[in-house]
C-alpha atoms as a PDB file:
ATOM      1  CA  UNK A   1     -27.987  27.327  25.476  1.00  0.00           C
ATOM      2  CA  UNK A   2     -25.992  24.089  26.150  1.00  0.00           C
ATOM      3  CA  UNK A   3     -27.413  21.495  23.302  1.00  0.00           C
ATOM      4  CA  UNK A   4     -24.701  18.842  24.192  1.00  0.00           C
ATOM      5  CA  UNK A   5     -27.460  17.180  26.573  1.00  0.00           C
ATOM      6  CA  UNK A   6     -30.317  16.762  23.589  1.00  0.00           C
ATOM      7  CA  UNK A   7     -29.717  13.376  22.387  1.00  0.00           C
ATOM      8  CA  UNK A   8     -29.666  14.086  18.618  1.00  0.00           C
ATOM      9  CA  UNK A   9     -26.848  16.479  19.383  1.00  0.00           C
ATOM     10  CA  UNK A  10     -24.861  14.019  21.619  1.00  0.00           C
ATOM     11  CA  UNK A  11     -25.340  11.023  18.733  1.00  0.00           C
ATOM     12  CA  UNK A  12     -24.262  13.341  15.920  1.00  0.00           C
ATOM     13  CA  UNK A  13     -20.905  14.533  18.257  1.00  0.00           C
ATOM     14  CA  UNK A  14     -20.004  11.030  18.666  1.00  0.00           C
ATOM     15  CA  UNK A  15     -20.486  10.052  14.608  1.00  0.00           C
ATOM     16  CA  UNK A  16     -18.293  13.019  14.031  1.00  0.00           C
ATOM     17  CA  UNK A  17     -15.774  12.213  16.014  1.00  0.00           C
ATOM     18  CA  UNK A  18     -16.083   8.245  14.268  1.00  0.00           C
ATOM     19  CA  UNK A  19     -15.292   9.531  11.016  1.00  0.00           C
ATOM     20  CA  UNK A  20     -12.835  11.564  12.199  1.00  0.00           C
ATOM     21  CA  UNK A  21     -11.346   8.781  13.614  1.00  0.00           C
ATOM     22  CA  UNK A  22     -11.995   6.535  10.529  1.00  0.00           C
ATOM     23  CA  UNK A  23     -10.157   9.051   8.025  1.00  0.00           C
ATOM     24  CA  UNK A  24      -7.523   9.228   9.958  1.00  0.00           C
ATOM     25  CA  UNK A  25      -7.256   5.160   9.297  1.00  0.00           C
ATOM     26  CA  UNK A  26      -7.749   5.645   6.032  1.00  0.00           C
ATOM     27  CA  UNK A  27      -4.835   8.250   5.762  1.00  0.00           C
ATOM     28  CA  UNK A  28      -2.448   6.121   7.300  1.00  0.00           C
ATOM     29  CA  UNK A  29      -3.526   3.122   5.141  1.00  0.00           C
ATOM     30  CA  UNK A  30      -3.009   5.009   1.992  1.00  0.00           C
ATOM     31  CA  UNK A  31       0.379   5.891   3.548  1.00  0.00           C
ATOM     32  CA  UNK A  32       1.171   2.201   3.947  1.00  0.00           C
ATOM     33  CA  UNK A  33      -0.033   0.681   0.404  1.00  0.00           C
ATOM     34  CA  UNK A  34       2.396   3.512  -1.399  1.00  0.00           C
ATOM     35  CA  UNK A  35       5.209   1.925   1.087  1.00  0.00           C
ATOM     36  CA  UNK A  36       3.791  -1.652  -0.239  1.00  0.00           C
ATOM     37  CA  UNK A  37       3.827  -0.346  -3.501  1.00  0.00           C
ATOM     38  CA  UNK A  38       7.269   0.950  -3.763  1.00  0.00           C
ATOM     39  CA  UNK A  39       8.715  -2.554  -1.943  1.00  0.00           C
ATOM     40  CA  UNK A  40       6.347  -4.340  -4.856  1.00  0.00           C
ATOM     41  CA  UNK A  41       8.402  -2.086  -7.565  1.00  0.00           C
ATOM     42  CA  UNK A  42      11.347  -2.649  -6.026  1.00  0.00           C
ATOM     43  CA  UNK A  43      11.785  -6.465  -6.046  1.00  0.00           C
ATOM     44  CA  UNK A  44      10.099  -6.631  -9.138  1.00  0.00           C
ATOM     45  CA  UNK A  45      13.096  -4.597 -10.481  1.00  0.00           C
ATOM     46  CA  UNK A  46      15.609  -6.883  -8.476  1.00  0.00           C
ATOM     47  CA  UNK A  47      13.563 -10.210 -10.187  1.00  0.00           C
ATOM     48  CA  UNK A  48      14.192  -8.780 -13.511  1.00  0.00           C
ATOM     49  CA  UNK A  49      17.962  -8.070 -13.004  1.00  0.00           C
ATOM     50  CA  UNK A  50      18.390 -11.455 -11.894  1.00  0.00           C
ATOM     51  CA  UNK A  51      16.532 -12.642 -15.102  1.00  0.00           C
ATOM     52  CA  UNK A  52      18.992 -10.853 -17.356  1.00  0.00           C
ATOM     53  CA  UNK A  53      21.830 -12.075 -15.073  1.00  0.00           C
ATOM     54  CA  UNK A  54      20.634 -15.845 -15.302  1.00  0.00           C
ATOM     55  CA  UNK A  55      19.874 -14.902 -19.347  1.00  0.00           C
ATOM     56  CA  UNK A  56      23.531 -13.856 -19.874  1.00  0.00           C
ATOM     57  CA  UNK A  57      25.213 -16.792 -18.163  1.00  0.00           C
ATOM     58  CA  UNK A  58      22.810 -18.982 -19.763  1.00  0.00           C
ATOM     59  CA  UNK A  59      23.353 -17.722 -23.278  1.00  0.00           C
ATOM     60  CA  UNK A  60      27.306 -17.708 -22.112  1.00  0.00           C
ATOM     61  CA  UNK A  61      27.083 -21.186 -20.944  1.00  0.00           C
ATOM     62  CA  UNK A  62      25.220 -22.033 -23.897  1.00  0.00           C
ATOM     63  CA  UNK A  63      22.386 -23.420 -22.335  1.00  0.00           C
ATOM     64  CA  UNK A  64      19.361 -21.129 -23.431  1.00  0.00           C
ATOM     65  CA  UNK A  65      16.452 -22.512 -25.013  1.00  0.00           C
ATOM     66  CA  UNK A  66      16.266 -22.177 -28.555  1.00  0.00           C
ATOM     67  CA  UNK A  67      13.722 -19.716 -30.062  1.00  0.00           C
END
């Protein structure tokens, strides 16, 4: 017996292939905020070498603040 004609059948085929469609999206997002993520890490680490940098030549140029 064929039940891909009965309607319920048909509607619950096509929702299953929806989610299938909408994990797959949310796979690939997941993929792309950990590739976000690691950028995000990365320049944070390059704004915080620069800060020492700028510290050191400040404190050499003896223009810090004081405190």
């Amino acid at each position: 017996m064929d039940d891909t004609n009965d309607p319920v059948t048909w509607f619950l085929l096509r929702l299953d292939g929806k989610i299938d469609r909408m994990l797959d999206d949310i796979r690939e997002l997941k993929l792309r905020m950990t590739a976000v993520e690691a950028a995000f890490v990365g320049v944070n680490r390059r704004i915080d070498r620069l800060e020492e940098r700028l510290d050191q030549k400040e404190h050499h140029l003896d223009f810090a603040e004081p405190g």
